[in-house]
C-alpha atoms as a PDB file:
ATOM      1  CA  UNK A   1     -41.456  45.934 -35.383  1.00  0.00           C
ATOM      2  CA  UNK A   2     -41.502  49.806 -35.870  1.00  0.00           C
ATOM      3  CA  UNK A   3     -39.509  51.594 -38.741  1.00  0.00           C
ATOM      4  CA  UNK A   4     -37.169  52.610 -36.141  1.00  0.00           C
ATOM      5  CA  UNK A   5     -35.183  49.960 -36.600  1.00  0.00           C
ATOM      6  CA  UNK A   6     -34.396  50.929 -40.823  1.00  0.00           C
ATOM      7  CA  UNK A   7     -33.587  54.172 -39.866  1.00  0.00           C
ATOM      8  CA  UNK A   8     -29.593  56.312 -40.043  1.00  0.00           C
ATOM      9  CA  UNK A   9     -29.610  58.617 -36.985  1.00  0.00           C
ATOM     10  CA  UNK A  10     -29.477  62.388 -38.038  1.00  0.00           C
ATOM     11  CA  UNK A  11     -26.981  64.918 -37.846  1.00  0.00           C
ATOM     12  CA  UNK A  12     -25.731  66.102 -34.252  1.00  0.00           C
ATOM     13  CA  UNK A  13     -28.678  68.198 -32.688  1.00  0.00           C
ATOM     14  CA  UNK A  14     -28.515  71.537 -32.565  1.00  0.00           C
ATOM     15  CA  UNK A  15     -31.189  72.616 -29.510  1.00  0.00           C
ATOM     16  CA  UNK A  16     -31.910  70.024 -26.395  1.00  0.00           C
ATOM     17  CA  UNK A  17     -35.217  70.144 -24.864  1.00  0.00           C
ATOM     18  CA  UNK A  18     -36.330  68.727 -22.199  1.00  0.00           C
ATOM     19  CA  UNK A  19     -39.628  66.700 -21.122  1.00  0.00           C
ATOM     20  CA  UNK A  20     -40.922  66.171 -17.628  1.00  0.00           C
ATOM     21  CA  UNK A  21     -43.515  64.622 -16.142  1.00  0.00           C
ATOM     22  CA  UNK A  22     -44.907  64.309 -12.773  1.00  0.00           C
ATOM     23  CA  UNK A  23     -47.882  62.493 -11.382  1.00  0.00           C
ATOM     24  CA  UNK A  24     -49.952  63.888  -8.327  1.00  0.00           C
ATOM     25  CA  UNK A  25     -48.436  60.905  -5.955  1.00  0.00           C
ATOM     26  CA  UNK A  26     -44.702  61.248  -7.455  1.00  0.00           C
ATOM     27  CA  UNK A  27     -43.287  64.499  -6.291  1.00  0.00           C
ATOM     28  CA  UNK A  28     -39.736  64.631  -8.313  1.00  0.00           C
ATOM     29  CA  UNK A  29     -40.196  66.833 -10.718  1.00  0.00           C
ATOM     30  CA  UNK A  30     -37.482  69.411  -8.967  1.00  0.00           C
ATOM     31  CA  UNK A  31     -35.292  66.495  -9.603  1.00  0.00           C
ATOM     32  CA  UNK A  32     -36.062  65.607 -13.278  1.00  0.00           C
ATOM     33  CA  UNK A  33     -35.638  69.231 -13.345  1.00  0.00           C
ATOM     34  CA  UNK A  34     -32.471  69.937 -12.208  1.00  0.00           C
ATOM     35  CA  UNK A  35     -30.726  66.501 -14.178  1.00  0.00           C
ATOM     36  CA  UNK A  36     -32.394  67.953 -17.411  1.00  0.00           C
ATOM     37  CA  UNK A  37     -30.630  71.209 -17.017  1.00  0.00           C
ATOM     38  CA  UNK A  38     -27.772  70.109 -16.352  1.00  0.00           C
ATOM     39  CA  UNK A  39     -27.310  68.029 -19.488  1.00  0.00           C
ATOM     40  CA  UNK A  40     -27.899  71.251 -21.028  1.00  0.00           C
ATOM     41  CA  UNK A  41     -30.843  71.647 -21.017  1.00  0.00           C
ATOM     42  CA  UNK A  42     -32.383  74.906 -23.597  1.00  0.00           C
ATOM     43  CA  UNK A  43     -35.944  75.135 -22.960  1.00  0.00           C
ATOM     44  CA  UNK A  44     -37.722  72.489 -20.072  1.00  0.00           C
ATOM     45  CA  UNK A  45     -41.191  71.397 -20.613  1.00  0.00           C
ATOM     46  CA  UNK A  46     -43.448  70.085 -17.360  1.00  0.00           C
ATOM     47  CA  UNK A  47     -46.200  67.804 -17.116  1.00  0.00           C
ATOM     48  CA  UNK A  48     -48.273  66.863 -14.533  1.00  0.00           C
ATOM     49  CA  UNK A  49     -49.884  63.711 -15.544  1.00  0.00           C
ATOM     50  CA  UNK A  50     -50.168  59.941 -14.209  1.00  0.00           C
ATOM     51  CA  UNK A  51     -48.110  57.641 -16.177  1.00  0.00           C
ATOM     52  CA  UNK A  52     -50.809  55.583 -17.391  1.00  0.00           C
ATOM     53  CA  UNK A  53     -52.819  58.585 -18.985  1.00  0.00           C
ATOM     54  CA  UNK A  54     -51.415  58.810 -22.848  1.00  0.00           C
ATOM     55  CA  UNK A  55     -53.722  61.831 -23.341  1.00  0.00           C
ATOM     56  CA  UNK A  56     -50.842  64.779 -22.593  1.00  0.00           C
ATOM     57  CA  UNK A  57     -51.409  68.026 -23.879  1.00  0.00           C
ATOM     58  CA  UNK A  58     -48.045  69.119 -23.068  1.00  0.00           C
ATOM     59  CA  UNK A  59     -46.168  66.776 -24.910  1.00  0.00           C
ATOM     60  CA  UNK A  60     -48.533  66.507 -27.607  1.00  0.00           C
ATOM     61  CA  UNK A  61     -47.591  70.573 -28.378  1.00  0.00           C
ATOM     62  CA  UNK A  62     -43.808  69.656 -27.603  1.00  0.00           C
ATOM     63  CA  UNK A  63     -43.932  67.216 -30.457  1.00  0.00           C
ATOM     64  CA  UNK A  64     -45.515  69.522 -32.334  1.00  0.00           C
ATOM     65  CA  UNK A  65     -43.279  72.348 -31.687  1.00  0.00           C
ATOM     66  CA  UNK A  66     -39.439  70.218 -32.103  1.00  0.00           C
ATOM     67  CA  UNK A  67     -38.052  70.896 -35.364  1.00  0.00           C
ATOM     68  CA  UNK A  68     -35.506  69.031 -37.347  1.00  0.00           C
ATOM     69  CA  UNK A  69     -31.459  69.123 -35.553  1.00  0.00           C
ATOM     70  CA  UNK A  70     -33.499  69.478 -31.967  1.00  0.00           C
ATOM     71  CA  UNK A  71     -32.897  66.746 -29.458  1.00  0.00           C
ATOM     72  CA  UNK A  72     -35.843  65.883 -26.969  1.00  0.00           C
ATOM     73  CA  UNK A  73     -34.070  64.854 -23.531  1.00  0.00           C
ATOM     74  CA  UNK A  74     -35.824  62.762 -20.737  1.00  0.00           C
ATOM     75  CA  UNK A  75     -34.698  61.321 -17.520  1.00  0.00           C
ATOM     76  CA  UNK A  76     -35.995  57.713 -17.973  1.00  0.00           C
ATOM     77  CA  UNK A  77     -37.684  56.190 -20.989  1.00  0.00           C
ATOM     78  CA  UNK A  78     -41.047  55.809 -18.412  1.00  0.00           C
ATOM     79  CA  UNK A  79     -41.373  59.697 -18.447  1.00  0.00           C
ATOM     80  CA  UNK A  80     -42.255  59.943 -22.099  1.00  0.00           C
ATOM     81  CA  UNK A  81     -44.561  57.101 -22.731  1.00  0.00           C
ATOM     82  CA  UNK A  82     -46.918  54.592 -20.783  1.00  0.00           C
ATOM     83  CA  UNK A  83     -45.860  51.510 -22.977  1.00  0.00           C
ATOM     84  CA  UNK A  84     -42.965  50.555 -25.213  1.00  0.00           C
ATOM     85  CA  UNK A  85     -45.232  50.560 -27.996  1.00  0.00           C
ATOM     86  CA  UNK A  86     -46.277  54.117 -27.624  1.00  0.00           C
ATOM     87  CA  UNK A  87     -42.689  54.698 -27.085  1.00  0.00           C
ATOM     88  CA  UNK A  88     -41.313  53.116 -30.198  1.00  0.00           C
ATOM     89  CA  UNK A  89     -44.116  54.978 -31.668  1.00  0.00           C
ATOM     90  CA  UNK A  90     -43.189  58.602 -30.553  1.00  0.00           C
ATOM     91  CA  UNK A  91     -39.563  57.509 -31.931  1.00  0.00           C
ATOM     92  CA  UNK A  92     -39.887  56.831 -34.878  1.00  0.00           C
ATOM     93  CA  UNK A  93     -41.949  59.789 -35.546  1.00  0.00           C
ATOM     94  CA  UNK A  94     -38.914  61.991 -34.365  1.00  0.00           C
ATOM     95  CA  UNK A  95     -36.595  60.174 -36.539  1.00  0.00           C
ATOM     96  CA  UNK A  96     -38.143  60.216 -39.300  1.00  0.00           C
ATOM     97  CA  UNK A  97     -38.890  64.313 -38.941  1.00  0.00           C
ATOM     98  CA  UNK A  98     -34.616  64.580 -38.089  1.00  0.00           C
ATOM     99  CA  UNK A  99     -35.246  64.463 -34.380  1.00  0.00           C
ATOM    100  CA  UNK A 100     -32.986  63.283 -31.809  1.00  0.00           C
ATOM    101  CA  UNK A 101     -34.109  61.709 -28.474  1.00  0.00           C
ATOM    102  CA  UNK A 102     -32.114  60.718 -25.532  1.00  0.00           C
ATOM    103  CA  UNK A 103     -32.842  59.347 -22.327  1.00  0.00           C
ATOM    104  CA  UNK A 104     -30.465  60.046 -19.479  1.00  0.00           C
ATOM    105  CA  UNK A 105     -30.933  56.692 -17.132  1.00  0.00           C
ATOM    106  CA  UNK A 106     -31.440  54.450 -20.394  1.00  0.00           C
ATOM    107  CA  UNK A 107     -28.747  53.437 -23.196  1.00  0.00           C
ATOM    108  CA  UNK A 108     -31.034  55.214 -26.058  1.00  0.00           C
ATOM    109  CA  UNK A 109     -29.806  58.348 -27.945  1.00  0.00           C
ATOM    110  CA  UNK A 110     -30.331  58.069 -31.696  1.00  0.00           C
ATOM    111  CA  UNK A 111     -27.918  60.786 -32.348  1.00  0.00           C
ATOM    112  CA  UNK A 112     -25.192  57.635 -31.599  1.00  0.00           C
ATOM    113  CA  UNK A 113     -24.891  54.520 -32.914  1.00  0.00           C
ATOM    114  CA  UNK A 114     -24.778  52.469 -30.457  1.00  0.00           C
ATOM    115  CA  UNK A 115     -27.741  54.185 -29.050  1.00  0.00           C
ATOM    116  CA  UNK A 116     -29.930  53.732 -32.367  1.00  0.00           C
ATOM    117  CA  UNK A 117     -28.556  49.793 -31.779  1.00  0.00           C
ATOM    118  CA  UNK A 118     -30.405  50.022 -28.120  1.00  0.00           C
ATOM    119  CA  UNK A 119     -33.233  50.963 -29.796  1.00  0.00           C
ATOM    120  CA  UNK A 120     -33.176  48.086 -32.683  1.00  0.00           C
ATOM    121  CA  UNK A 121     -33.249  45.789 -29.745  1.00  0.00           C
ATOM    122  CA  UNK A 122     -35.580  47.137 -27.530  1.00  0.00           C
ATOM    123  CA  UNK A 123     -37.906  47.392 -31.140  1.00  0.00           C
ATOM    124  CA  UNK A 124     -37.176  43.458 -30.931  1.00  0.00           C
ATOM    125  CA  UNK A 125     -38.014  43.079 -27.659  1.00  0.00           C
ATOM    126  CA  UNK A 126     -41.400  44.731 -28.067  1.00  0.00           C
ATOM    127  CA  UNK A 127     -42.395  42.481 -31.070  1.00  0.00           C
ATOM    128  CA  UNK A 128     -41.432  39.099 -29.460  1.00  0.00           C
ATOM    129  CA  UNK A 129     -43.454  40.267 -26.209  1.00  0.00           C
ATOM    130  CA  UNK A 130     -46.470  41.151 -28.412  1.00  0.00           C
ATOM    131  CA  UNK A 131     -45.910  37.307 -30.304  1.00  0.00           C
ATOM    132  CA  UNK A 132     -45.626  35.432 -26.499  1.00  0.00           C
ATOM    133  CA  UNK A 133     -49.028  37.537 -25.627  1.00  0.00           C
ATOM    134  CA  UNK A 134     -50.348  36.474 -28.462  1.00  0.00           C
ATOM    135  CA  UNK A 135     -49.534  32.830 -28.178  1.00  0.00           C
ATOM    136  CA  UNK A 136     -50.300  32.474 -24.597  1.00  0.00           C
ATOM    137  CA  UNK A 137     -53.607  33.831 -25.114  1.00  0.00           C
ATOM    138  CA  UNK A 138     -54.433  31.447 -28.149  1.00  0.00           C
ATOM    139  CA  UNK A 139     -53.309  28.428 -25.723  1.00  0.00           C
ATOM    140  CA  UNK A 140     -55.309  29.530 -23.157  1.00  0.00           C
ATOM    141  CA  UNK A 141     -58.624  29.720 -25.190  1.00  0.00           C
ATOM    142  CA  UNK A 142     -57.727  26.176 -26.548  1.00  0.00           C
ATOM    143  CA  UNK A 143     -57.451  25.008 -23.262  1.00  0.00           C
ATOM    144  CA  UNK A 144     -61.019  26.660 -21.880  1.00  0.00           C
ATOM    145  CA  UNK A 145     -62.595  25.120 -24.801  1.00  0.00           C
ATOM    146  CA  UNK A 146     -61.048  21.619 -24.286  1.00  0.00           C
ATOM    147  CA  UNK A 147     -62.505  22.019 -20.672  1.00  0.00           C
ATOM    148  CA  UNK A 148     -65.704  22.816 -21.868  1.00  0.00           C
ATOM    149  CA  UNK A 149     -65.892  26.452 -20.997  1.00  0.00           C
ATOM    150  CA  UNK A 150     -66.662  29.244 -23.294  1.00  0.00           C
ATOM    151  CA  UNK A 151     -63.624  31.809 -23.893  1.00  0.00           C
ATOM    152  CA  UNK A 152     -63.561  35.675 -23.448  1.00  0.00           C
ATOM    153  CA  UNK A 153     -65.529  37.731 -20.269  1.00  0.00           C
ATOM    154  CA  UNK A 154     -68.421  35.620 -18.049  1.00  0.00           C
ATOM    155  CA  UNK A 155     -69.180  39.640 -16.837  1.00  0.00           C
ATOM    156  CA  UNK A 156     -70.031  40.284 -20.939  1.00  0.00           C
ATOM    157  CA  UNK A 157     -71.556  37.190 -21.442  1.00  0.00           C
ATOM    158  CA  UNK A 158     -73.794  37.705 -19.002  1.00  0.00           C
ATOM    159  CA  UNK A 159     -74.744  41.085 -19.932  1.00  0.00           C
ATOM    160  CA  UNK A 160     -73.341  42.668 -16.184  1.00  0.00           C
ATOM    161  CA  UNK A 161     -73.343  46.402 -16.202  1.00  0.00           C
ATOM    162  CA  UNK A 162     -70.043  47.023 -14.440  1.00  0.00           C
ATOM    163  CA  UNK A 163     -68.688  44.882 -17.084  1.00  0.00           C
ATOM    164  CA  UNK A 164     -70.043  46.387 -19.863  1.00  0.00           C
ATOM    165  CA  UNK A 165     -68.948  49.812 -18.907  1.00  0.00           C
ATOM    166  CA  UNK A 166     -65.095  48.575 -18.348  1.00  0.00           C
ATOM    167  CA  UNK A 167     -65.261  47.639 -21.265  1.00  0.00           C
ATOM    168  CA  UNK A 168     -66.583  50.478 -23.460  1.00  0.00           C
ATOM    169  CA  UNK A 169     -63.955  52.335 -20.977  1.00  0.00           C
ATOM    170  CA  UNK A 170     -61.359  50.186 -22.005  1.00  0.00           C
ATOM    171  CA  UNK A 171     -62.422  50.735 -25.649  1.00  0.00           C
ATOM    172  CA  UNK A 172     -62.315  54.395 -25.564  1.00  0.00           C
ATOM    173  CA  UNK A 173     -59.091  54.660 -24.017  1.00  0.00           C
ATOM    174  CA  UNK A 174     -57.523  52.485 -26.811  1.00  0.00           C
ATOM    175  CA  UNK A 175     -59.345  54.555 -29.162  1.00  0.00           C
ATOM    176  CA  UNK A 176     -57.641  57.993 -28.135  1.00  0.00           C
ATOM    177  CA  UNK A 177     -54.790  56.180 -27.557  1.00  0.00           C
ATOM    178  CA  UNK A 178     -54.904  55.043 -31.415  1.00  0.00           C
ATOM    179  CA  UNK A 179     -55.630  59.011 -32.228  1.00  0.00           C
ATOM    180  CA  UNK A 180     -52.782  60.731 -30.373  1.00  0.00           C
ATOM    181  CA  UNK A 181     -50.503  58.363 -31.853  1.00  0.00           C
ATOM    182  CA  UNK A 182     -51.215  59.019 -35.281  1.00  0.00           C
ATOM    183  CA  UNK A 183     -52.415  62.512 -34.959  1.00  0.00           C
ATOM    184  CA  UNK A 184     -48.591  63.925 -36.699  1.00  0.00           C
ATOM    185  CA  UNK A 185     -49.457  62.336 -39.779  1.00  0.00           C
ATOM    186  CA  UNK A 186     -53.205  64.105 -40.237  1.00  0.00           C
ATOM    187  CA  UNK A 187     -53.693  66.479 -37.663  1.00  0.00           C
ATOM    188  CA  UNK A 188     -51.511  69.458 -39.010  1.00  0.00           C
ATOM    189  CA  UNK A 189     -53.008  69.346 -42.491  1.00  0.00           C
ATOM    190  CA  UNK A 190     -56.826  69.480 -40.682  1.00  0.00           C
ATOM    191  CA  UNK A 191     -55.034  72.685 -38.608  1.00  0.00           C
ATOM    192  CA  UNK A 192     -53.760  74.119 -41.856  1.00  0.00           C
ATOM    193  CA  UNK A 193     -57.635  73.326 -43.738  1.00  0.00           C
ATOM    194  CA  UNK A 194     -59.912  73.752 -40.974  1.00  0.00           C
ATOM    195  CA  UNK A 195     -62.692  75.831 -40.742  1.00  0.00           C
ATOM    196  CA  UNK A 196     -62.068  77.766 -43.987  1.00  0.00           C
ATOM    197  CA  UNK A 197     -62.770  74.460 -45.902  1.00  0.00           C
ATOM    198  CA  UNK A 198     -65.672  71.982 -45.183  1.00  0.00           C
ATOM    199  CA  UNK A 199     -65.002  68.499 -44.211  1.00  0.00           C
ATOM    200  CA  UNK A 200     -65.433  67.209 -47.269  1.00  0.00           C
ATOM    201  CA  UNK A 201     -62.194  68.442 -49.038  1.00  0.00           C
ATOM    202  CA  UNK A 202     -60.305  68.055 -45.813  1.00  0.00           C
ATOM    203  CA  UNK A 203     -60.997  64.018 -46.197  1.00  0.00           C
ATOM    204  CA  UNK A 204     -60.201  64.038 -49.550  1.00  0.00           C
ATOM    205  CA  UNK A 205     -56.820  66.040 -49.425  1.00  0.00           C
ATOM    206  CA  UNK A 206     -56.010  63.485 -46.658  1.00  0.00           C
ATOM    207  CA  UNK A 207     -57.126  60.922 -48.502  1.00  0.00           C
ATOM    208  CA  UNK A 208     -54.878  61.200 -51.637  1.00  0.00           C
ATOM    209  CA  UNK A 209     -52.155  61.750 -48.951  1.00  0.00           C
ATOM    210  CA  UNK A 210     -52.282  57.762 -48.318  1.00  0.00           C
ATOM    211  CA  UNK A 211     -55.206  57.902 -45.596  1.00  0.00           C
ATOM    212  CA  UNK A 212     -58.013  56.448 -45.548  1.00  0.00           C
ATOM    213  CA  UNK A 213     -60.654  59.155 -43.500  1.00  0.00           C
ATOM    214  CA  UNK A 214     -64.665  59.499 -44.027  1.00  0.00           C
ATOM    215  CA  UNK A 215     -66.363  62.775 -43.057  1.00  0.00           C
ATOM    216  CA  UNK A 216     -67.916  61.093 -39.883  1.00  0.00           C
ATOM    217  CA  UNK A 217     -64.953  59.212 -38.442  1.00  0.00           C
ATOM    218  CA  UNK A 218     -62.938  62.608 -39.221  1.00  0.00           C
ATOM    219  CA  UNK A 219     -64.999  64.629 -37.412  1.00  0.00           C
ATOM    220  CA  UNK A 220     -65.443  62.180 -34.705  1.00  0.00           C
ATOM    221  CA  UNK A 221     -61.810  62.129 -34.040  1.00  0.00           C
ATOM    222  CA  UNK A 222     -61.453  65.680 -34.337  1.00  0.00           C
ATOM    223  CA  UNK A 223     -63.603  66.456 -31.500  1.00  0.00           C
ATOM    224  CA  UNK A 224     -62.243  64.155 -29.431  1.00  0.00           C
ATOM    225  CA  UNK A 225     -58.864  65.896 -29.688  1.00  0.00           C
ATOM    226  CA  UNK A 226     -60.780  68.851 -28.907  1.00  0.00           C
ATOM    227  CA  UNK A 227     -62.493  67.141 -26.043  1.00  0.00           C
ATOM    228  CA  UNK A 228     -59.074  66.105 -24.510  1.00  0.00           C
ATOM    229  CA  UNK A 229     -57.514  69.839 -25.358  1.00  0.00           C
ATOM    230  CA  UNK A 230     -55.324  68.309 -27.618  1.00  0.00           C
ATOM    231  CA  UNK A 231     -56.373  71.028 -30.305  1.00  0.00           C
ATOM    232  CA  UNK A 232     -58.272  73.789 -31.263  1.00  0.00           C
ATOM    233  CA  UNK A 233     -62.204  74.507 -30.451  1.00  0.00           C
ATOM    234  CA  UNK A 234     -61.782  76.442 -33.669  1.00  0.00           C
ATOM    235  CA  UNK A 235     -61.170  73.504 -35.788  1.00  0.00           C
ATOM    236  CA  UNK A 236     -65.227  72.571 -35.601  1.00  0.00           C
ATOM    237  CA  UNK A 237     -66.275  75.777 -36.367  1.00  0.00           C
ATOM    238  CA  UNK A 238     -68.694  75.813 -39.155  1.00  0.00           C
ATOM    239  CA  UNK A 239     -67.014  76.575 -42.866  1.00  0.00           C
ATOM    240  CA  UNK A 240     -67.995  79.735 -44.627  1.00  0.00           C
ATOM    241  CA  UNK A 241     -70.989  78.777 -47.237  1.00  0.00           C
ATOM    242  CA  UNK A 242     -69.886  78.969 -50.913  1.00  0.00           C
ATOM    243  CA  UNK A 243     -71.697  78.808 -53.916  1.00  0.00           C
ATOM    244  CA  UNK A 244     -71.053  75.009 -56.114  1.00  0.00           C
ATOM    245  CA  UNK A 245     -68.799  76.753 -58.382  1.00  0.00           C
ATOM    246  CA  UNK A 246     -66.368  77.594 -56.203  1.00  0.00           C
ATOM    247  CA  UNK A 247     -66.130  74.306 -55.489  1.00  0.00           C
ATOM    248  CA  UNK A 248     -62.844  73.487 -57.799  1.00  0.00           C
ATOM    249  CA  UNK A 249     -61.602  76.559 -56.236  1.00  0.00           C
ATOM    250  CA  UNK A 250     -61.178  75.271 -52.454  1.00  0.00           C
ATOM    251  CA  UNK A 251     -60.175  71.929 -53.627  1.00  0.00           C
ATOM    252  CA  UNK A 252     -56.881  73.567 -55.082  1.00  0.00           C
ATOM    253  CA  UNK A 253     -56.271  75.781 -52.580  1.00  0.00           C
ATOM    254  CA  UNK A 254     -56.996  73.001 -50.169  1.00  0.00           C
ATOM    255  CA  UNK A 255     -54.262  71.075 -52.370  1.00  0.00           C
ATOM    256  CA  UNK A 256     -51.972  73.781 -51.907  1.00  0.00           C
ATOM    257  CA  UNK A 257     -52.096  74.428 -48.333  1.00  0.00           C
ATOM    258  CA  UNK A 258     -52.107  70.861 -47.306  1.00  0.00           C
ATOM    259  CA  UNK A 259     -48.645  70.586 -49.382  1.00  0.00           C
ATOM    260  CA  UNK A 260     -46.757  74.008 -50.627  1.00  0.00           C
ATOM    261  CA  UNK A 261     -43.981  72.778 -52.068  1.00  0.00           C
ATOM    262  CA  UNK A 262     -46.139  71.357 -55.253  1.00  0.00           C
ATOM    263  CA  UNK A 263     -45.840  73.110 -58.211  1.00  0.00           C
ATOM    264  CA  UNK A 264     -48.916  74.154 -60.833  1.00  0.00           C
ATOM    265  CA  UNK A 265     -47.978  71.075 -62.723  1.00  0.00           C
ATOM    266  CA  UNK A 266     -47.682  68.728 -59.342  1.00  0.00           C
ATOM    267  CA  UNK A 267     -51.449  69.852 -58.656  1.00  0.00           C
ATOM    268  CA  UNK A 268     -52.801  69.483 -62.168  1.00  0.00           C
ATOM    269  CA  UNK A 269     -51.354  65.828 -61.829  1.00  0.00           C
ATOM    270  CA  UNK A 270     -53.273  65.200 -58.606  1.00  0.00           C
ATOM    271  CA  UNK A 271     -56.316  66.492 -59.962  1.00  0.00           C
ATOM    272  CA  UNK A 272     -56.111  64.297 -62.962  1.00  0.00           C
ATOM    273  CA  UNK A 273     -55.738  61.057 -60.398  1.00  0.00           C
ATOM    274  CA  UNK A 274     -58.595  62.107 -58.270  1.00  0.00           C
ATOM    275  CA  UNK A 275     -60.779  62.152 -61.639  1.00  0.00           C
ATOM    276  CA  UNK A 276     -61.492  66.277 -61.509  1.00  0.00           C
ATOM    277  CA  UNK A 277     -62.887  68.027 -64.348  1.00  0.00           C
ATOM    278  CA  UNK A 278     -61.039  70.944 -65.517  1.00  0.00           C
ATOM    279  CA  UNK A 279     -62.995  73.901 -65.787  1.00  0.00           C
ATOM    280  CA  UNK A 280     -64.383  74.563 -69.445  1.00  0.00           C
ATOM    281  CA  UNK A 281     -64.299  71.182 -70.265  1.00  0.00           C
ATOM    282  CA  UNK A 282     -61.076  69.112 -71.732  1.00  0.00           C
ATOM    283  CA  UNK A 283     -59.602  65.822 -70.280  1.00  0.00           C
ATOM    284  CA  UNK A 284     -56.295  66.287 -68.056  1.00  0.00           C
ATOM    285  CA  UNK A 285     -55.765  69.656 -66.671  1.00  0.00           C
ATOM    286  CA  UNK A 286     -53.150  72.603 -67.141  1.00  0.00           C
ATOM    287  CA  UNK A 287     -51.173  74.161 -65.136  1.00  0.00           C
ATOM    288  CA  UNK A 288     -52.570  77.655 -66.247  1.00  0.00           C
ATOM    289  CA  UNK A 289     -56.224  76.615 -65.001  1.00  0.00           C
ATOM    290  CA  UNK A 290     -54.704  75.880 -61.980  1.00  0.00           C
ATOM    291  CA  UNK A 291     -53.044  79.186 -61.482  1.00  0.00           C
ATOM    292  CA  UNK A 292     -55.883  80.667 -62.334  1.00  0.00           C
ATOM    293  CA  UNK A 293     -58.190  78.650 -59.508  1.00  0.00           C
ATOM    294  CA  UNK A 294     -55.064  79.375 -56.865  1.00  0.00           C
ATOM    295  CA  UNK A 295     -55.539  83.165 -57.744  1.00  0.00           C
ATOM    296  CA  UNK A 296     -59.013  83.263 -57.432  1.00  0.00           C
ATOM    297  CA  UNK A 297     -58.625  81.484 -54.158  1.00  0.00           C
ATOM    298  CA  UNK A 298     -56.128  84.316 -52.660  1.00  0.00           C
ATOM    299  CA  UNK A 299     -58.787  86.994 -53.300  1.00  0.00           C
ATOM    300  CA  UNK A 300     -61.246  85.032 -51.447  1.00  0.00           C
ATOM    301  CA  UNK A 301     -58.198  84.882 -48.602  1.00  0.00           C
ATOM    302  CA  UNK A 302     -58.297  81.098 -48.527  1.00  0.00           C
ATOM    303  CA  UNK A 303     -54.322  81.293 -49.900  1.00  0.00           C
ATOM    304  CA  UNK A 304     -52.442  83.448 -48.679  1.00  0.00           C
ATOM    305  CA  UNK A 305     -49.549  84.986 -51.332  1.00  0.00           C
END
């Protein structure tokens, strides 16, 4: 069950923003419109997207953009996700950043709550659909096999081209689906690193952040955000070339950037842990070297002061 579920709602929200989204065959947007505004509405942002496409560009910058005290406001729970999983998903994320969210047609506004109770249950729901799926699929095989047939897709078994390609389709689509809904957690620090530092130290700032990238699968993700305008051309840019000593240089300032609020000392620690050797030799580093690297990196314009 998500996280949701352990979390205190925040303090009352201080902006509402709304969310809507319209598909080519659904023609209400005047009327998501018009309720959003007048629940008060600030700012109003439109999508025109079919329900079943998770790939939004508009609400992937409106996530983006809310800041701690906001309140994101939707007409039904349906507008803002495809899936209650995605949903739970997008949540969660905006609690834990101080978020509110409120739906006007559902019982859900974690700035209450009863509301954060609505969502506790519908968190519950979720999990015990995902455990009957599970089950009723594991009875089913056991049943095919007890009848003698083989479980899984005759059209894949026997190598059928239309089958093959719904399947790599299907595959894809649950692949960017998997990206955009983890994308808060790495794609901001790749924004703040990207292209003035090669892929390399982006994966290992990540990395020591409690993911678990390589160069290949980073990139690979990267430009499919890019692919589906869900971020910058920019960010696959090629890195400016700089000679193996500067090497220690970038990976602090890569440190720094990726987190600002660590002090010399904070970095030296992180340093030691990734196994770094100082400069000039010694064993652990010192906050001095590193203030000396960070320096060196704002007259190369990688930090900025």
């Amino acid at each position: 069950m998500t996280k949701v579920s352990h979390l205190a709602p925040p303090s009352p929200p201080k902006r509402l923003i709304g969310y809507a989204r319209v598909s080519k065959a659904d023609q209400l947007n005047d009327a998501q419109v018009d309720e959003l505004r007048a629940a008060g509405c600030d700012r109003i942002y439109q999508e025109h997207r079919s329900g079943a496409w998770r790939a939004r560009p508009v609400l992937a910058k409106l996530l983006k953009d809310l800041a701690a005290g906001d309140m994101l406001v939707v007409v039904r729970l349906h507008r803002l996700a495809p899936s209650v999983s995605h949903l739970l998903e997008v949540i969660e994320d905006l609690v834990t950043r101080g978020v509110h969210f409120r739906s006007l047609h559902d019982p859900i506004d974690t700035s209450t709550p009863e509301g954060m109770f609505s969502l506790q249950v519908l968190g519950a729901v979720a999990q015990f659909e995902r455990a009957l799926i599970a089950e009723r699929t594991k009875s089913g095989m056991q049943a095919a096999k007890a009848r003698g047939r083989l479980a899984g897709n005759p059209g894949l078994r026997e190598r059928r081209p239309e089958a093959i390609r719904a399947v790599s389709a299907a595959r894809e689509r649950a692949y960017l689906d998997e990206l955009i809904a983890s994308a808060q957690t790495w794609l901001p620090i790749v924004r703040q690193l990207r292209p003035r530092h090669g892929w390399d130290d982006v994966v290992r700032i990540l990395n020591r952040r409690g993911h678990d990238w390589t160069v290949e699968r980073l990139r690979r993700a990267v430009h499919r955000m890019v692919r589906e305008k869900l971020a910058d051309p920019e960010l696959l840019s090629r890195s400016p070339r700089r000679p193996p000593e500067h090497y220690l240089m970038r990976l602090v300032a890569g440190i720094a950037i990726a987190d600002p609020d660590l002090s010399l000392r904070d970095i030296a620690a992180q340093l030691d842990r990734m196994q770094e050797r100082p400069p000039g030799g010694g064993r652990k580093w010192q906050p001095s070297s590193v203030r000396a690297l960070l320096d060196e990196a704002r007259r190369f314009g990688l930090v900025r002061s």
